[in-house]
Protein backbone atom coordinates (compact mmCIF):
# COMPACT_ATOMS: atom_id res chain seq x y z
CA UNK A 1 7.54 -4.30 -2.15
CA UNK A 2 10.41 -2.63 -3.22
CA UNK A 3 11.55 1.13 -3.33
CA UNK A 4 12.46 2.11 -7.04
CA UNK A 5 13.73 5.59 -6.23
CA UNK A 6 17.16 5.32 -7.97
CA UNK A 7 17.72 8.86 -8.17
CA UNK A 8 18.17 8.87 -4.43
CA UNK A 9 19.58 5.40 -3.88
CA UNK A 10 23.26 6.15 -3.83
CA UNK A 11 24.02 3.61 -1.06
CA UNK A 12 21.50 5.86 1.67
CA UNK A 13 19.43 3.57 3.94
CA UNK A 14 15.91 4.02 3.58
CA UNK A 15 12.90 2.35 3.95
CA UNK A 16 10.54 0.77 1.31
CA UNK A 17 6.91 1.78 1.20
CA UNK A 18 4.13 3.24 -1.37
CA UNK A 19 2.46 5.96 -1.94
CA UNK A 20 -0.96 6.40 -2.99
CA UNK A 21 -1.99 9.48 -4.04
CA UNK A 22 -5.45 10.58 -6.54
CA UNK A 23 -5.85 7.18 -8.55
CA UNK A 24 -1.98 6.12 -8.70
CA UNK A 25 0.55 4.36 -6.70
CA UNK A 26 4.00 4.68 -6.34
CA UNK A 27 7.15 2.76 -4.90
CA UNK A 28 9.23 5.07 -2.78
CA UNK A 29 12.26 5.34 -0.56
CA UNK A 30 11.51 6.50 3.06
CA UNK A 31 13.64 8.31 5.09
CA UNK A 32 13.90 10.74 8.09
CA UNK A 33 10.91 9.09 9.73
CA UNK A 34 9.72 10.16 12.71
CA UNK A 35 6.10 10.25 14.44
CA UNK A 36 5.08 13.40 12.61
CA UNK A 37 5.90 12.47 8.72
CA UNK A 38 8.74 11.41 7.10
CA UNK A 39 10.42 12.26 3.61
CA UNK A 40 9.52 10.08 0.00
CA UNK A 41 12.06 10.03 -2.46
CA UNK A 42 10.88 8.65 -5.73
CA UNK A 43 11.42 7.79 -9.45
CA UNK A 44 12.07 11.19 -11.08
CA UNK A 45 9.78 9.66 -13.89
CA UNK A 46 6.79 9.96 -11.37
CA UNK A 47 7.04 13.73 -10.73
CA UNK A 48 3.94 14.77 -12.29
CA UNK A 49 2.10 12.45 -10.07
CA UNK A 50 2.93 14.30 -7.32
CA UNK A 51 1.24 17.47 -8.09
CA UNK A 52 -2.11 17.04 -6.13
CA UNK A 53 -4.53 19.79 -5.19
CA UNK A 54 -5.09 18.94 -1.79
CA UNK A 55 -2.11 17.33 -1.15
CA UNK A 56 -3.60 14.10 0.46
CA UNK A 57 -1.94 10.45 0.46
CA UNK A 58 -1.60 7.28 2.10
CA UNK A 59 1.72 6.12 2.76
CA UNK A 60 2.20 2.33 3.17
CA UNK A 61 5.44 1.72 4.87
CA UNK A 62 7.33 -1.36 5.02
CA UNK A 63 4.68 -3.19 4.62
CA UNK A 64 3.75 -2.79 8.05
CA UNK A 65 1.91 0.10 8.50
CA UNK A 66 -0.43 2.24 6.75
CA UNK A 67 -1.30 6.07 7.15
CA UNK A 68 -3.03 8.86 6.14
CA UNK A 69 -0.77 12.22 5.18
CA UNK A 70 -0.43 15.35 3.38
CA UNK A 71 2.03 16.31 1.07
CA UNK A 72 3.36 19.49 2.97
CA UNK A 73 6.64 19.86 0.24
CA UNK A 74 8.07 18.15 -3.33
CA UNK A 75 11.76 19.45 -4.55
CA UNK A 76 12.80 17.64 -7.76
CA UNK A 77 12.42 13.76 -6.43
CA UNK A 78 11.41 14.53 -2.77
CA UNK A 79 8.48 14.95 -0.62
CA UNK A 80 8.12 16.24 2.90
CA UNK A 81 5.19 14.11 4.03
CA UNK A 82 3.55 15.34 7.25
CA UNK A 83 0.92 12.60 9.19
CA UNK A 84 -2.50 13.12 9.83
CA UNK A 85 -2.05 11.66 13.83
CA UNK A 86 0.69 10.49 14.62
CA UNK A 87 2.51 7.43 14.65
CA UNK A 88 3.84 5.74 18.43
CA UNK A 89 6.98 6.70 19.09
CA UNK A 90 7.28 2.74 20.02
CA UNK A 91 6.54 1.87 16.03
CA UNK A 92 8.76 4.60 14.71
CA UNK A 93 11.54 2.48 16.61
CA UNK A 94 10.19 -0.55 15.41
CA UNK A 95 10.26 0.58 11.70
CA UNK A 96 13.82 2.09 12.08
CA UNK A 97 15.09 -1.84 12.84
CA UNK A 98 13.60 -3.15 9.66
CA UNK A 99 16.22 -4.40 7.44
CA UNK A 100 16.76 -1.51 4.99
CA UNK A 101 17.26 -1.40 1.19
């Protein structure tokens, strides 16, 4: 899997993951994730996918983990992602030592 946010890969470490939100997918760049949510940057091309009445999603990250969220926030080619649970402090770690893109 591989994050195709180019608008916000200028060299920034982030994390690769998915998004699935309605009926679509998309690749996105993780960052600022902590056990509570975590921010999406993706392809500017993808915007209008992002506009969702309820604002629910499942955020595959890494590969390793999947979970359920709410889209709390989009600015141009971000969105604030907030977790429905949250994830164990011990897998945020975890996640934070994957090799980054």
């Amino acid at each position: 899997m591989r994050a195709t946010a180019t608008d916000y890969q200028a060299g920034k470490p982030s994390l690769a993951g998915q998004c699935a939100i309605a009926d679509r997918r998309f690749s996105v760049a993780i960052t600022q994730l902590t056990s509570q949510g975590c921010e999406a940057h993706f392809d500017a091309a993808d915007q209008d996918g992002w506009n969702c009445e309820d604002g629910f999603c499942q955020l595959t990250i890494s590969d390793q983990l999947t979970i359920n969220g709410r889209i709390t926030a989009v600015s141009g080619n971000r969105a604030q992602i907030g977790f429905f649970g949250h994830i164990h402090p011990v897998a945020v770690d975890k996640l934070r030592r994957v090799p980054r893109i």
